[in-house]
N, C-alpha and C. Protein backbone atom coordinates (compact mmCIF):
# COMPACT_ATOMS: atom_id res chain seq x y z
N UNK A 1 13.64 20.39 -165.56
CA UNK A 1 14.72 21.33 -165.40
C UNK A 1 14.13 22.72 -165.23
N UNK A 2 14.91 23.62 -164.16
CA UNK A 2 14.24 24.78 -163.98
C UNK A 2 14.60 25.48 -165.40
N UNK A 3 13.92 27.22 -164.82
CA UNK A 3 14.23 27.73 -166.16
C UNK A 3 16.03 28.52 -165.96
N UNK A 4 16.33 28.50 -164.61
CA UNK A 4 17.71 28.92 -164.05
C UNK A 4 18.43 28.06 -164.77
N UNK A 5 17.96 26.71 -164.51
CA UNK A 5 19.05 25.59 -164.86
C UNK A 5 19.47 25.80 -166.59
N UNK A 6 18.04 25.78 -167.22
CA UNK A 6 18.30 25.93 -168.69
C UNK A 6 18.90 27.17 -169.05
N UNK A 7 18.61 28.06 -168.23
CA UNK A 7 19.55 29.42 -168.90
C UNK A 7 21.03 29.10 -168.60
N UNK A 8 21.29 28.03 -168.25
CA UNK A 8 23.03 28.11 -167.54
C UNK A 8 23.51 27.00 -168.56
N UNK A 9 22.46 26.19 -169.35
CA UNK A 9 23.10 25.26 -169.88
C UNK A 9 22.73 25.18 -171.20
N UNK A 10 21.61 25.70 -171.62
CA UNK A 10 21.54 25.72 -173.32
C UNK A 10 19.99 27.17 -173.19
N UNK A 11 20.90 28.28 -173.79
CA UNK A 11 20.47 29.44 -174.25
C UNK A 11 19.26 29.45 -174.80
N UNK A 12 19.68 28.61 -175.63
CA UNK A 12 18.59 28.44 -176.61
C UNK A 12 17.67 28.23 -176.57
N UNK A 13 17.02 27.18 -176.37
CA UNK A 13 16.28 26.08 -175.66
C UNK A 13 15.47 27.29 -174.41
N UNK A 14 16.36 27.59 -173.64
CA UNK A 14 15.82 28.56 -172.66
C UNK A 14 15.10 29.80 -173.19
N UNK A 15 16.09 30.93 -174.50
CA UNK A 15 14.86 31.58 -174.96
C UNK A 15 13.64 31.61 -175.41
N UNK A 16 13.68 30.32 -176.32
CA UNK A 16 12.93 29.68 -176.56
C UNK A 16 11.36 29.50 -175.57
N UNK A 17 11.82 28.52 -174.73
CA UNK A 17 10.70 28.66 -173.67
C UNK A 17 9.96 29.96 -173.07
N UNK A 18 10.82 30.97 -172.60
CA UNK A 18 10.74 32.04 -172.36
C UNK A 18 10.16 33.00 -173.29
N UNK A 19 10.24 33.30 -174.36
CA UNK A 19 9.25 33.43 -175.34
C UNK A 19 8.13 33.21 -175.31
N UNK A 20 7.81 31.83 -175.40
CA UNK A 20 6.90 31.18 -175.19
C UNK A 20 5.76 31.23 -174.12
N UNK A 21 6.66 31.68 -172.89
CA UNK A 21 6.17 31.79 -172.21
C UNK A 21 4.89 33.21 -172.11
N UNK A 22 6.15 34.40 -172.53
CA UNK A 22 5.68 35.47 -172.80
C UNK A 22 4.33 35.43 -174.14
N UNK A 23 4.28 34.47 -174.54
CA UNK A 23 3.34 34.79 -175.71
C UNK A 23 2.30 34.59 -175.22
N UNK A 24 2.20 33.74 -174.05
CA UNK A 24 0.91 33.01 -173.59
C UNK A 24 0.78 34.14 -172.78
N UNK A 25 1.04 35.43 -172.15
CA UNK A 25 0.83 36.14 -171.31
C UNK A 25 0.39 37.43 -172.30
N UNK A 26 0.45 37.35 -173.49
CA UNK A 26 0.10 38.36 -174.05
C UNK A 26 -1.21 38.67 -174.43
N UNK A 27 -2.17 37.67 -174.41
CA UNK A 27 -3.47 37.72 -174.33
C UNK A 27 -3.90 38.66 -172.82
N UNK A 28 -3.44 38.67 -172.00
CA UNK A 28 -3.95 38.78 -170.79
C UNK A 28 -4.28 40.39 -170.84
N UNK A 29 -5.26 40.82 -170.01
CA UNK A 29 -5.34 42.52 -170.18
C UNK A 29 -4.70 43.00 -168.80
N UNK A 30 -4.17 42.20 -167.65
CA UNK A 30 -4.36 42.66 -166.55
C UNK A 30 -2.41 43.26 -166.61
N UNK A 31 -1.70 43.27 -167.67
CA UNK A 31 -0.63 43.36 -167.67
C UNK A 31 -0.23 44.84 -167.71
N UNK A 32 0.61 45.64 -167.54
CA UNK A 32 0.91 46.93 -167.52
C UNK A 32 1.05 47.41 -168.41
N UNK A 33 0.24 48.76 -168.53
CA UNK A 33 0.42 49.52 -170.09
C UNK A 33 2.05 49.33 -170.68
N UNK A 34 2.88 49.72 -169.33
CA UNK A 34 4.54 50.24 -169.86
C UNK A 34 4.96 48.85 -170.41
N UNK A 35 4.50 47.75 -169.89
CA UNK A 35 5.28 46.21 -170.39
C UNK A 35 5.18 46.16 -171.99
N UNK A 36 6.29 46.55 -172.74
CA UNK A 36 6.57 46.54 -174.00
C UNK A 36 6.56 45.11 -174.32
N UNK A 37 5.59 44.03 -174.08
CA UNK A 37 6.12 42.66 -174.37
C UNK A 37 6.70 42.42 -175.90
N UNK A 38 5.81 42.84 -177.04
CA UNK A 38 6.20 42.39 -178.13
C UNK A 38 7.91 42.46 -178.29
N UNK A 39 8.18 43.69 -177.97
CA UNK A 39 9.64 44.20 -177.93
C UNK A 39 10.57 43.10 -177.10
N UNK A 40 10.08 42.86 -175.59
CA UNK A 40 10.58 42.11 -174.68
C UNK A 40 10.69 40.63 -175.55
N UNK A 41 9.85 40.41 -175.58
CA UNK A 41 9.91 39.01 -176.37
C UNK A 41 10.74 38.59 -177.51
N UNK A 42 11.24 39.75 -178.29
CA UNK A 42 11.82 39.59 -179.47
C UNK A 42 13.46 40.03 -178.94
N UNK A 43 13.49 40.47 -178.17
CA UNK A 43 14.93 40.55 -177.40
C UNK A 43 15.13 39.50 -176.82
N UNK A 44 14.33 38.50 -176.61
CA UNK A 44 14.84 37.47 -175.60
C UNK A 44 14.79 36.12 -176.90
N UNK A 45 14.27 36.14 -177.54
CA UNK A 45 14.19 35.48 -178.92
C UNK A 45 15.20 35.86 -180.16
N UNK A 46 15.75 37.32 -180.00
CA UNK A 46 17.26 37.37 -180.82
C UNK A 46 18.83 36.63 -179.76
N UNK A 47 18.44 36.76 -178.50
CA UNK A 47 19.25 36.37 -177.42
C UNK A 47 19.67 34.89 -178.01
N UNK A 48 19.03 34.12 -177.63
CA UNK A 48 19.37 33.01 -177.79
C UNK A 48 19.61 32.32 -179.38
N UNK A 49 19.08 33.60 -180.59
CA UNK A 49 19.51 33.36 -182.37
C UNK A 49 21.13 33.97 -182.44
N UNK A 50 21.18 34.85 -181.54
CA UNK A 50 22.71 35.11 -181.40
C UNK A 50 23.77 34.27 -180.76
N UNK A 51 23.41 33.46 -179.86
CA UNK A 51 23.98 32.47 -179.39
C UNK A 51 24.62 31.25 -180.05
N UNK A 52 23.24 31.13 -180.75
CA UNK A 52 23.21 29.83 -182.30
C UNK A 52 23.90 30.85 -183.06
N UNK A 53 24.31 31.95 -184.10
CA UNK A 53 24.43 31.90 -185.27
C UNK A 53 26.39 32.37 -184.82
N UNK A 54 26.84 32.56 -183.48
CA UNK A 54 28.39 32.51 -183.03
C UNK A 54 28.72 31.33 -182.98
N UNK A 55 27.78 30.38 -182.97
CA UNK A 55 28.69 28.94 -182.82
C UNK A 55 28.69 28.62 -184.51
N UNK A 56 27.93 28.73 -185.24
CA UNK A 56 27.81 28.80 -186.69
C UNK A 56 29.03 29.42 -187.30
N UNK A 57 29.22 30.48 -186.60
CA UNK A 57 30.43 31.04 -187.26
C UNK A 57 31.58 30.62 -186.93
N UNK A 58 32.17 30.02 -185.09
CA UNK A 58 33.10 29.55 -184.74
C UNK A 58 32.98 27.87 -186.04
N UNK A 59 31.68 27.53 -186.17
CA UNK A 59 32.07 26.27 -187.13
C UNK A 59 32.75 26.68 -188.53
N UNK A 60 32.16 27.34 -189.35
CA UNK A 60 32.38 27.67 -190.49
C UNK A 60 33.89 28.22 -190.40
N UNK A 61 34.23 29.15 -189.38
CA UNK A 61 35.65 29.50 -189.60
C UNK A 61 36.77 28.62 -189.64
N UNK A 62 36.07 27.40 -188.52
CA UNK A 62 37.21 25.96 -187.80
C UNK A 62 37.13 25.52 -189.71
N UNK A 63 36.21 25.16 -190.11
CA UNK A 63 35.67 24.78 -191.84
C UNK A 63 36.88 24.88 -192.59
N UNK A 64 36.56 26.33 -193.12
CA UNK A 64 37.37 27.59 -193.68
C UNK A 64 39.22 27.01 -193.86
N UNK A 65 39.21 27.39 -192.15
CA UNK A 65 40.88 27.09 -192.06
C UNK A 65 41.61 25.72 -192.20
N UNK A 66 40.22 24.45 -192.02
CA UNK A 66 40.96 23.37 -192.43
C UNK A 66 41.32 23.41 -193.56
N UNK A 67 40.35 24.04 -194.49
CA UNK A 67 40.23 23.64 -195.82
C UNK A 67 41.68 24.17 -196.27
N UNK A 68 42.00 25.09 -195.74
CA UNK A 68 42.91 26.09 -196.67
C UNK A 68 44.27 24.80 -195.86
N UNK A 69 44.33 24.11 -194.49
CA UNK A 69 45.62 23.77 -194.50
C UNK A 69 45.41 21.57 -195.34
N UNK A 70 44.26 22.18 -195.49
CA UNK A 70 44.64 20.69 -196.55
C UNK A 70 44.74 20.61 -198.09
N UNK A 71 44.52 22.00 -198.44
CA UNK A 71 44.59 22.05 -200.17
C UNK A 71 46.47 23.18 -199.96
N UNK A 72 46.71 23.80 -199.06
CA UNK A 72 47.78 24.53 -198.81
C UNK A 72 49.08 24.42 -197.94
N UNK A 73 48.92 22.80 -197.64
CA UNK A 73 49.70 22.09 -196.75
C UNK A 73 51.18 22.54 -196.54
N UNK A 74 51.75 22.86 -197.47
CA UNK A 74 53.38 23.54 -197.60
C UNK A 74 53.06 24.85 -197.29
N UNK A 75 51.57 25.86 -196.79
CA UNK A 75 52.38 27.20 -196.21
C UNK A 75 52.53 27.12 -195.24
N UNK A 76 53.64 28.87 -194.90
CA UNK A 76 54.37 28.63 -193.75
C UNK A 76 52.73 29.39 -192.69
N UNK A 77 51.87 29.57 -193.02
CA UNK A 77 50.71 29.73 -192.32
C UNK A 77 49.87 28.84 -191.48
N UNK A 78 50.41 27.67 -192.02
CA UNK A 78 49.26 26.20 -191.84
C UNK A 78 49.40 26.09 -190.01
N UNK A 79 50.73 26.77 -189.50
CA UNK A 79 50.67 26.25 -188.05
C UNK A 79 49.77 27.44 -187.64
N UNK A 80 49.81 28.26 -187.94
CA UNK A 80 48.98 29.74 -187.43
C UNK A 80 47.50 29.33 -187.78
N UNK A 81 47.32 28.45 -188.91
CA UNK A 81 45.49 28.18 -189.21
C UNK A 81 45.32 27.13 -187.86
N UNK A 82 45.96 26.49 -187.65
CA UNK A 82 45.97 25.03 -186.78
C UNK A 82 45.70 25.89 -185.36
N UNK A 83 46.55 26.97 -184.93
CA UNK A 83 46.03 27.42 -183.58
C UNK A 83 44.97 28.27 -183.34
N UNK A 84 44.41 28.85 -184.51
CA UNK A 84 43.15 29.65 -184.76
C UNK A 84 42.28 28.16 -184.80
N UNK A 85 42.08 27.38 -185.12
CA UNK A 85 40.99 26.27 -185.34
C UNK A 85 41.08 25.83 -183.68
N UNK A 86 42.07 25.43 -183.18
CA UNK A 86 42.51 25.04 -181.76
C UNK A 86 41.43 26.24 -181.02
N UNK A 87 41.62 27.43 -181.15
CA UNK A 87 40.95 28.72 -180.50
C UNK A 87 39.40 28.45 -180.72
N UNK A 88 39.21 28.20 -181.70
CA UNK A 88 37.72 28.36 -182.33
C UNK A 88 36.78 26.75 -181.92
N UNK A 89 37.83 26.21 -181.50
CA UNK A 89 37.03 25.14 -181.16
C UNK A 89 36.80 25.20 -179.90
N UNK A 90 37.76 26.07 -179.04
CA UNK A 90 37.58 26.10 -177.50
C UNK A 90 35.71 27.08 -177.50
N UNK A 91 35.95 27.80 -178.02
CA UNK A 91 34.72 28.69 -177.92
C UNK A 91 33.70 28.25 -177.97
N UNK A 92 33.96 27.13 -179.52
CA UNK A 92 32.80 26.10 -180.10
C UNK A 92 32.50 25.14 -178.82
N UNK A 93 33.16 24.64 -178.20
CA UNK A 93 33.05 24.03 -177.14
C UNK A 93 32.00 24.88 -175.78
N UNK A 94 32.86 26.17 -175.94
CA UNK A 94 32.03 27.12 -174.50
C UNK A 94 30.33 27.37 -174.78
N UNK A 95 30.31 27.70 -176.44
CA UNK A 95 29.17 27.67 -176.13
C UNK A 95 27.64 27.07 -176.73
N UNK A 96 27.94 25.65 -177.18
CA UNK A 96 27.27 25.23 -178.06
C UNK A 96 26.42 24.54 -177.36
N UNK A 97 25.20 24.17 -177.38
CA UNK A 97 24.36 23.94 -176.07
C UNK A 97 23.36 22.79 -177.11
N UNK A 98 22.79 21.69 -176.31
CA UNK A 98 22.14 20.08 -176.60
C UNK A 98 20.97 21.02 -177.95
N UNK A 99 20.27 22.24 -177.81
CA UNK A 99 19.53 22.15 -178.67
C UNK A 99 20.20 23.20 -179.69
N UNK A 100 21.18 23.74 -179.61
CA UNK A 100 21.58 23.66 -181.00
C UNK A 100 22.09 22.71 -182.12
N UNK A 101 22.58 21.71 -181.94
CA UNK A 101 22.56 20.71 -183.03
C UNK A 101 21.43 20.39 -183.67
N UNK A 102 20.68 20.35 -183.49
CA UNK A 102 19.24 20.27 -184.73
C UNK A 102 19.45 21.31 -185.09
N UNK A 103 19.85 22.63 -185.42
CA UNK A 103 19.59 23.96 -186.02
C UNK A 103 20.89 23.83 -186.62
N UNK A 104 22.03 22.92 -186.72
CA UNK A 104 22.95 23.48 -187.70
C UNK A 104 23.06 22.88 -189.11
N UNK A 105 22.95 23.17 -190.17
CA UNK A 105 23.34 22.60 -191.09
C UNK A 105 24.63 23.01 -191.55
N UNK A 106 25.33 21.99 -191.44
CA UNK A 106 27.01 21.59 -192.00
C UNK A 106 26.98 21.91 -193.27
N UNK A 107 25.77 21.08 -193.88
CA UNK A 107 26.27 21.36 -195.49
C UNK A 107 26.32 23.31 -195.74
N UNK A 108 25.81 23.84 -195.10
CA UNK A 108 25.72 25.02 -195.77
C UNK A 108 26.32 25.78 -195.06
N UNK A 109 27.25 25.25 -193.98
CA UNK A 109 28.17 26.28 -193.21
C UNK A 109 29.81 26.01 -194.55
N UNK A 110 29.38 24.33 -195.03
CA UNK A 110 30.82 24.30 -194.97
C UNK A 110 30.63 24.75 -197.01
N UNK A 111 29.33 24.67 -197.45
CA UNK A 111 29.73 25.28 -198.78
C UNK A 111 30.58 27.14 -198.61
N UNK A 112 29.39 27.63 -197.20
CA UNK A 112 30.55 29.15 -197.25
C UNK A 112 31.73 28.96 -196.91
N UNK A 113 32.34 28.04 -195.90
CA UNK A 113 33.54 27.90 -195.92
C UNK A 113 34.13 27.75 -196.67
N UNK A 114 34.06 27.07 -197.78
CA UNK A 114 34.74 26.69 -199.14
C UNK A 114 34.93 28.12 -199.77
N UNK A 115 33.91 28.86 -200.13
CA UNK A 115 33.90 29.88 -201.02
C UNK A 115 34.54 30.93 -200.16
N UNK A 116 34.69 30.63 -198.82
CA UNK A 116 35.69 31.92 -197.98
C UNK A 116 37.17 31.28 -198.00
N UNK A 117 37.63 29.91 -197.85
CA UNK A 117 38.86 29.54 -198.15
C UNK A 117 39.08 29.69 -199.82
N UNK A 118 38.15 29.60 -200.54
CA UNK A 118 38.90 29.86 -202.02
C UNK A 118 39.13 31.50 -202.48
N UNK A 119 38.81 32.40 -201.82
CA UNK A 119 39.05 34.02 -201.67
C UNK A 119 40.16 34.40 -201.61
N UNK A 120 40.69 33.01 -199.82
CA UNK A 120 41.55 33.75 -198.89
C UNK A 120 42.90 33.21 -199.64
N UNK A 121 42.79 32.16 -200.30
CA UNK A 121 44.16 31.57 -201.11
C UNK A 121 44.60 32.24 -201.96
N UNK A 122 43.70 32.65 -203.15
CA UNK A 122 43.77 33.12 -204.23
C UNK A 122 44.19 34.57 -204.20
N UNK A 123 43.53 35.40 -202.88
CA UNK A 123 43.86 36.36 -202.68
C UNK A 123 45.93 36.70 -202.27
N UNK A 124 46.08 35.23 -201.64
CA UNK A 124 47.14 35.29 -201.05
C UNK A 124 48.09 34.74 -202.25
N UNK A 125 47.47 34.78 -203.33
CA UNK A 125 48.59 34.65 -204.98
C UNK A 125 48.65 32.82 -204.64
N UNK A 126 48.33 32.10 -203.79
CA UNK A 126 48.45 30.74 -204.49
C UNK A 126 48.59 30.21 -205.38
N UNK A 127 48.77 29.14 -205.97
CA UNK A 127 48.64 28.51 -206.88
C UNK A 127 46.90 28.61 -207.74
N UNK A 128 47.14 28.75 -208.85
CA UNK A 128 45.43 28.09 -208.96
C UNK A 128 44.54 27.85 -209.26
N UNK A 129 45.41 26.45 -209.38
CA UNK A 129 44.78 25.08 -209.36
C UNK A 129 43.73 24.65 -207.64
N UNK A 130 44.35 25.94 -206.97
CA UNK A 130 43.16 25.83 -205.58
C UNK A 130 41.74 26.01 -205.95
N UNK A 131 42.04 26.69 -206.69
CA UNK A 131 40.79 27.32 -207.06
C UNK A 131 39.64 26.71 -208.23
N UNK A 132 40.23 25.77 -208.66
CA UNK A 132 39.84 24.39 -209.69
C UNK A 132 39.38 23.36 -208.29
N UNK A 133 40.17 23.24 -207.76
CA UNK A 133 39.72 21.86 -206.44
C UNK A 133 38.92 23.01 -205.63
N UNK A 134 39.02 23.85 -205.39
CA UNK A 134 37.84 24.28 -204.13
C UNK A 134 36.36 24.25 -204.68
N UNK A 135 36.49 25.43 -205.98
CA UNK A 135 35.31 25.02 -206.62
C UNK A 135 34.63 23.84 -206.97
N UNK A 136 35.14 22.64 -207.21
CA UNK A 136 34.81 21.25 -207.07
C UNK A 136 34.22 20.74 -206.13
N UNK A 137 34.66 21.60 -204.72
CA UNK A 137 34.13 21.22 -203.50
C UNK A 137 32.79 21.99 -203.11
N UNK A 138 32.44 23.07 -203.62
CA UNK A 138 31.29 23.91 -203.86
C UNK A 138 30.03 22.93 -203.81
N UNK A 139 28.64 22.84 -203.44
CA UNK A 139 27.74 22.25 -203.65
C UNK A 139 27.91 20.75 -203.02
N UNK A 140 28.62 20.51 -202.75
CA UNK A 140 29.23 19.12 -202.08
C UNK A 140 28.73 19.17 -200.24
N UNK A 141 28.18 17.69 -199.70
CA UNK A 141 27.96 17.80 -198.29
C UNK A 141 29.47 18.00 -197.82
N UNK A 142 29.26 18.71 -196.76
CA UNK A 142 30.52 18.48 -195.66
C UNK A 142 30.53 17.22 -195.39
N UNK A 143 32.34 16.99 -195.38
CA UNK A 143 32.83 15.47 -195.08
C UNK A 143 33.33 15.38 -193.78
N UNK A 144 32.65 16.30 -193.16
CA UNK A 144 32.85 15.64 -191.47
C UNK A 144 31.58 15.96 -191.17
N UNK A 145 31.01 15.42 -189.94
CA UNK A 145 29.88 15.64 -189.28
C UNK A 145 30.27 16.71 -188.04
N UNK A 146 28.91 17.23 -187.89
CA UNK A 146 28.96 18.55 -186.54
C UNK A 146 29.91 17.45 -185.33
N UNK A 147 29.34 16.78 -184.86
CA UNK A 147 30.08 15.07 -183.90
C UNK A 147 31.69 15.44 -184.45
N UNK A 148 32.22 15.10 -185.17
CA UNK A 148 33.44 15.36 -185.26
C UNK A 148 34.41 16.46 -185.08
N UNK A 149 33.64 17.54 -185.69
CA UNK A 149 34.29 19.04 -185.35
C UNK A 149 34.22 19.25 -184.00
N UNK A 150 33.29 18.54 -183.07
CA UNK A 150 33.04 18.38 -181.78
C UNK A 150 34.12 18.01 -180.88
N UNK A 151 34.50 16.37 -181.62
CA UNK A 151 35.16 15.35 -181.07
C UNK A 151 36.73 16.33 -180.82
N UNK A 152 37.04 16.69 -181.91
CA UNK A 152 38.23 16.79 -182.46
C UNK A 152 38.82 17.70 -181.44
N UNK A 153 37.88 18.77 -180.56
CA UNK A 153 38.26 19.94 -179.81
C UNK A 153 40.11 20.49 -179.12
N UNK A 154 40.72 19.49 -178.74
CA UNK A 154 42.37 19.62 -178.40
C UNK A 154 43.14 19.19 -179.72
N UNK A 155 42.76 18.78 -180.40
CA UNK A 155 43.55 18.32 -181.90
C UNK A 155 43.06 18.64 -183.31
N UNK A 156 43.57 20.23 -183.69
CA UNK A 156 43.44 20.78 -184.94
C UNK A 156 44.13 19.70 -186.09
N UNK A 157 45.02 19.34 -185.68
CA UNK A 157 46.28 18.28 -186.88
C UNK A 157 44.67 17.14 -187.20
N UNK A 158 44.49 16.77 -186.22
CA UNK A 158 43.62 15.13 -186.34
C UNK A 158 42.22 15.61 -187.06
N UNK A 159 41.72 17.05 -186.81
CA UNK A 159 40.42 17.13 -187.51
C UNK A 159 40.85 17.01 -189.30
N UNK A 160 42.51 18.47 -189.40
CA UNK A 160 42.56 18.32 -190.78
C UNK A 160 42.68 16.72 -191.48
N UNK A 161 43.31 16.07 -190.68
CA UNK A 161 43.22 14.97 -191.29
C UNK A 161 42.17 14.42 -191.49
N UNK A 162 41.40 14.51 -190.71
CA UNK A 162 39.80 13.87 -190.92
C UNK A 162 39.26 14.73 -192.41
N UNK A 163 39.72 15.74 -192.35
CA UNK A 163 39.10 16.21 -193.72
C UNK A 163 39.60 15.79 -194.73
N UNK A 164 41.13 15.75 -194.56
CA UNK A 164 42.10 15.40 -195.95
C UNK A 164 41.17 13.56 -196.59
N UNK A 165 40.75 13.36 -195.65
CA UNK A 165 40.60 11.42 -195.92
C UNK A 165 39.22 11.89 -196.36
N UNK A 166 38.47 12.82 -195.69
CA UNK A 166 36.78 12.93 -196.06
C UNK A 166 36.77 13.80 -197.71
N UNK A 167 37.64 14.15 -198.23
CA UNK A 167 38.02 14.58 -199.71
C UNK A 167 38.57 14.02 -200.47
N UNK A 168 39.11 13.01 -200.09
CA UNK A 168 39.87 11.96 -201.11
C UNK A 168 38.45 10.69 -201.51
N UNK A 169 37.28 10.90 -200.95
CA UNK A 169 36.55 9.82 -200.50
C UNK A 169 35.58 9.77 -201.62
């Protein structure tokens, strides 16, 4: 695959190389005083950590808002979390590329999710007893896999459910 092709289809992967590339050129003396490589290199190496740590966040937020509409099922919010997760998965979709999945860990997107849905309840005067079951959920793997938050992309209702069954479990 060219390096055109990889920049159009996984960021990452592409800065990556590109980096790489640049490192092997940094030995060389015949290069131009003005070529700031170290600098160059580390711009093209935050490029593609920024790429990865927005899909991290589109996960953790999709996380977040299930959590709150499966421990908060009776608010009148739960359809407003459902079209924000719907949103966040379209994005998650736009831009999540073959070599970011080895770089995500679930368990530790979805322990912050937990501790950002038990904020956003409590803050909002809930009940709480949310706050007894969220903390419970603290330190615990995520009960869906990255594959599922994947799968789920047109159906916010079907992921929460996938969570409601992956917490009863």
């Amino acid at each position: 695959m060219s390096g055109t092709d990889l920049y159009e289809t996984d960021i990452l992967a592409w800065s990556e190389q590109q980096a790489g590339a640049l490192r092997e050129l940094s030995g060389r003396r015949d290069l131009p005083n003005a070529l700031d490589l170290a600098h160059v290199l580390e711009e093209i190496e935050d490029l593609g950590l920024s790429e990865l740590n927005a899909v991290k966040s589109f996960i953790r937020l999709i996380l977040r808002h299930a959590v709150k509409c499966v421990l908060d099922s009776e608010a009148q919010t739960v359809r407003h979390w459902r079209v924000e997760i719907n949103n966040w998965q379209g994005d998650l979709e736009d831009r999540i590329s073959p070599s970011m999945h080895r770089r995500i860990d679930m368990d530790a997107l979805w322990d912050r999710a937990v501790r950002q849905a038990e904020l956003d309840l409590l803050e909002q005067a809930r009940d709480p007893a949310f706050a007894t079951r969220l903390r419970a959920l603290r330190g615990t793997t995520c009960p869906i896999p990255l594959a599922e938050v994947l799968r789920e992309s047109t159906d916010p209702a079907a992921l929460v459910q996938r969570l409601a069954l992956g917490l009863t479990r």
